[in-house]
Each structure stands twice: as structure tokens, then as C-alpha cells.
Protein backbone atom coordinates (compact mmCIF):
# COMPACT_ATOMS: atom_id res chain seq x y z
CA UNK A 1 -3.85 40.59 6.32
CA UNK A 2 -3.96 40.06 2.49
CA UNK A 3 -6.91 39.16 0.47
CA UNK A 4 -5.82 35.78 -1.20
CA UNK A 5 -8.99 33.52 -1.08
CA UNK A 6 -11.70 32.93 -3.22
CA UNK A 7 -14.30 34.19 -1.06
CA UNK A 8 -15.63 37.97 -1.05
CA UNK A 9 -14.88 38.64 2.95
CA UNK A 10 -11.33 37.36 2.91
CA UNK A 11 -12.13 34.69 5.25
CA UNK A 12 -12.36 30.79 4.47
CA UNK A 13 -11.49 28.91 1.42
CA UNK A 14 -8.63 27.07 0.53
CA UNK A 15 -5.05 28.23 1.23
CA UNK A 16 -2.04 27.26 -0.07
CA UNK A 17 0.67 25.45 2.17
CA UNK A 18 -2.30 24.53 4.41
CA UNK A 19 -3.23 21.11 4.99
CA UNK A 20 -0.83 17.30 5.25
CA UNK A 21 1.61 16.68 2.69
CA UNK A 22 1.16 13.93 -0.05
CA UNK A 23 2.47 10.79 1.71
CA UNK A 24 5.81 10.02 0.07
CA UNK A 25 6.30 6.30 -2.03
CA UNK A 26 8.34 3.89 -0.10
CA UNK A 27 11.35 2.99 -2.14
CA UNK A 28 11.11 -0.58 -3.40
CA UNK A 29 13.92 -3.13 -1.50
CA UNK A 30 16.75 -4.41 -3.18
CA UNK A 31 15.75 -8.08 -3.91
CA UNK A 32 18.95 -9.14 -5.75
CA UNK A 33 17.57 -10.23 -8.72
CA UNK A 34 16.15 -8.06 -11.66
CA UNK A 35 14.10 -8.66 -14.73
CA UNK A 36 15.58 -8.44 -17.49
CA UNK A 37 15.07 -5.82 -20.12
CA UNK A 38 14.39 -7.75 -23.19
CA UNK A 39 11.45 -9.61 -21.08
CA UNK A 40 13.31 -12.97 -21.73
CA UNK A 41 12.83 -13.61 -18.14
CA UNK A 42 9.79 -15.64 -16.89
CA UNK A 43 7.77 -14.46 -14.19
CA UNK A 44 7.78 -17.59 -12.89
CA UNK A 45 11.80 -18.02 -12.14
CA UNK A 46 11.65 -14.18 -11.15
CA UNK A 47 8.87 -14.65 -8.14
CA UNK A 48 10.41 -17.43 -7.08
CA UNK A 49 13.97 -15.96 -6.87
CA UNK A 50 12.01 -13.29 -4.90
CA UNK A 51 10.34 -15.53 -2.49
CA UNK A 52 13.52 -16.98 -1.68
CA UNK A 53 15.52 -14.39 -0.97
CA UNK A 54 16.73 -14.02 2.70
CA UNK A 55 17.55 -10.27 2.43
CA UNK A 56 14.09 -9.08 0.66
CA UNK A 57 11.43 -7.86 3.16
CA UNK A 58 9.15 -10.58 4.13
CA UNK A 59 5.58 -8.94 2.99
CA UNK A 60 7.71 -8.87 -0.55
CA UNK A 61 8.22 -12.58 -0.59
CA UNK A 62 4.76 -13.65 1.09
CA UNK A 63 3.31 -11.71 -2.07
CA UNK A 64 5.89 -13.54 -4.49
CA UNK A 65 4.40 -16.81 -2.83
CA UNK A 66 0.97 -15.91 -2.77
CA UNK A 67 1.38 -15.09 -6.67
CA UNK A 68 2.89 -18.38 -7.37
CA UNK A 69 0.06 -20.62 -5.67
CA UNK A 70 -2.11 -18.77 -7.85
CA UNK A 71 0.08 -18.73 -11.00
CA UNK A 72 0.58 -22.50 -10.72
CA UNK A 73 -3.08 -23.55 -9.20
CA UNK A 74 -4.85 -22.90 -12.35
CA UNK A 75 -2.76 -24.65 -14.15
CA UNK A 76 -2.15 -27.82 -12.39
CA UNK A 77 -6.00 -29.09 -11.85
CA UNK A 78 -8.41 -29.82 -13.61
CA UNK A 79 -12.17 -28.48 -13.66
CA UNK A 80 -14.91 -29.47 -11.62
CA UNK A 81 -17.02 -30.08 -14.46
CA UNK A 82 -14.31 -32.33 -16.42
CA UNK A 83 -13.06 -34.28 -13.38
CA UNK A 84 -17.34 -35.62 -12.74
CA UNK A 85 -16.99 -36.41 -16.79
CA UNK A 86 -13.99 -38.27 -16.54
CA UNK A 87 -15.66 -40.06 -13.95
CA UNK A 88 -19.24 -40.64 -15.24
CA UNK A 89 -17.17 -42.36 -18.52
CA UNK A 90 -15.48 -45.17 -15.85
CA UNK A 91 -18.22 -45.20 -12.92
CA UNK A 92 -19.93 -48.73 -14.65
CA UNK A 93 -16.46 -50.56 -14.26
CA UNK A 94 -16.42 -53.39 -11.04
CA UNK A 95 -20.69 -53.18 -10.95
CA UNK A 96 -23.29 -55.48 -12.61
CA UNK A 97 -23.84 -52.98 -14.66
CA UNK A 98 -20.66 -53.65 -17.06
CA UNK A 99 -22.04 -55.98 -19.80
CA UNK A 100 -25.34 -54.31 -19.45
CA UNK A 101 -24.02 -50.39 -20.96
CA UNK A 102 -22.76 -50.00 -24.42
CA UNK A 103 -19.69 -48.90 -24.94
């Protein structure tokens, strides 16, 4: 029996080859469309060439989906806080109270 561990008795302590293996990467899918490598593509065109490609694995286009709701959602509308402005500025018109506020 050799004496290769840290500990004084021989008995315990780490060994090497013992234990599980590092879990391996899964390769990435061929999605059929690439990035370019100038960065002249836009993320945009690139997700949604992802998400709507039949031979890409369907968690892969979900994600590209997912990405795009949230890539175009906070674009698209407006704020709370500016949608109840633009509203308290035209809430007067069609009441009693139109010749009554200044303008």
C-alpha cells in the first residue's frame, strides 16, 4: 500500500482519479445561420433567423423567442408614468370642465 495522502496514517484524504468526472459541454447545434465576424449583423435579424429555423433544437429557438419579446417589449411601450401624463393633459376634453381650465 503506498503512502500518497496528506494525512500522517496513510488513510483518508483526497486521492487522485477518485471521484465523478467534470460533466462534459454539450456541443452547440448547427442553426444555419452565423454571425458575422465584423459584428455587422444585428442581433435582432440573427435571433429571429434562429427562432425560425426548423432544424435548430427547440429549447434554442424558445430562447431566441423569449429574447425577442424582451428585446422588442421595451422598446415598443411606453411608461406607466408617461402614458397617466399623456392622459391627465386630455382628461378635461368632452366634460364641463373644458372652458373652465386654462390651457
Amino acid at each position: 500500500m503506498s503512502n500518497d495522502t496528506k494525512t500522517p496514517n496513510g488513510r483518508g484524504g483526497a486521492r487522485p482519479g477518485a471521484g465523478r468526472l467534470p460533466r462534459q459541454p454539450e456541443p452547440l447545434p448547427h442553426i444555419g445561420v452565423r454571425p458575422q465576424d465584423d459584428g455587422a449583423a444585428e442581433a435582432v435579424e440573427f435571433l429571429r433567423a434562429v427562432m425560425r429555423d426548423t432544424g435548430a433544437d427547440g429549447r434554442l429557438r424558445v430562447d431566441a423567442a423569449k429574447a425577442l419579446l424582451r428585446a422588442g417589449s421595451s422598446r415598443e411601450t411606453e411608461g406607466k408614468k408617461a402614458q397617466r401624463q399623456a392622459g391627465a393633459l386630455t382628461a378635461h376634453e368632452g366634460t364641463g370642465w373644458d372652458g373652465l381650465l386654462p390651457q
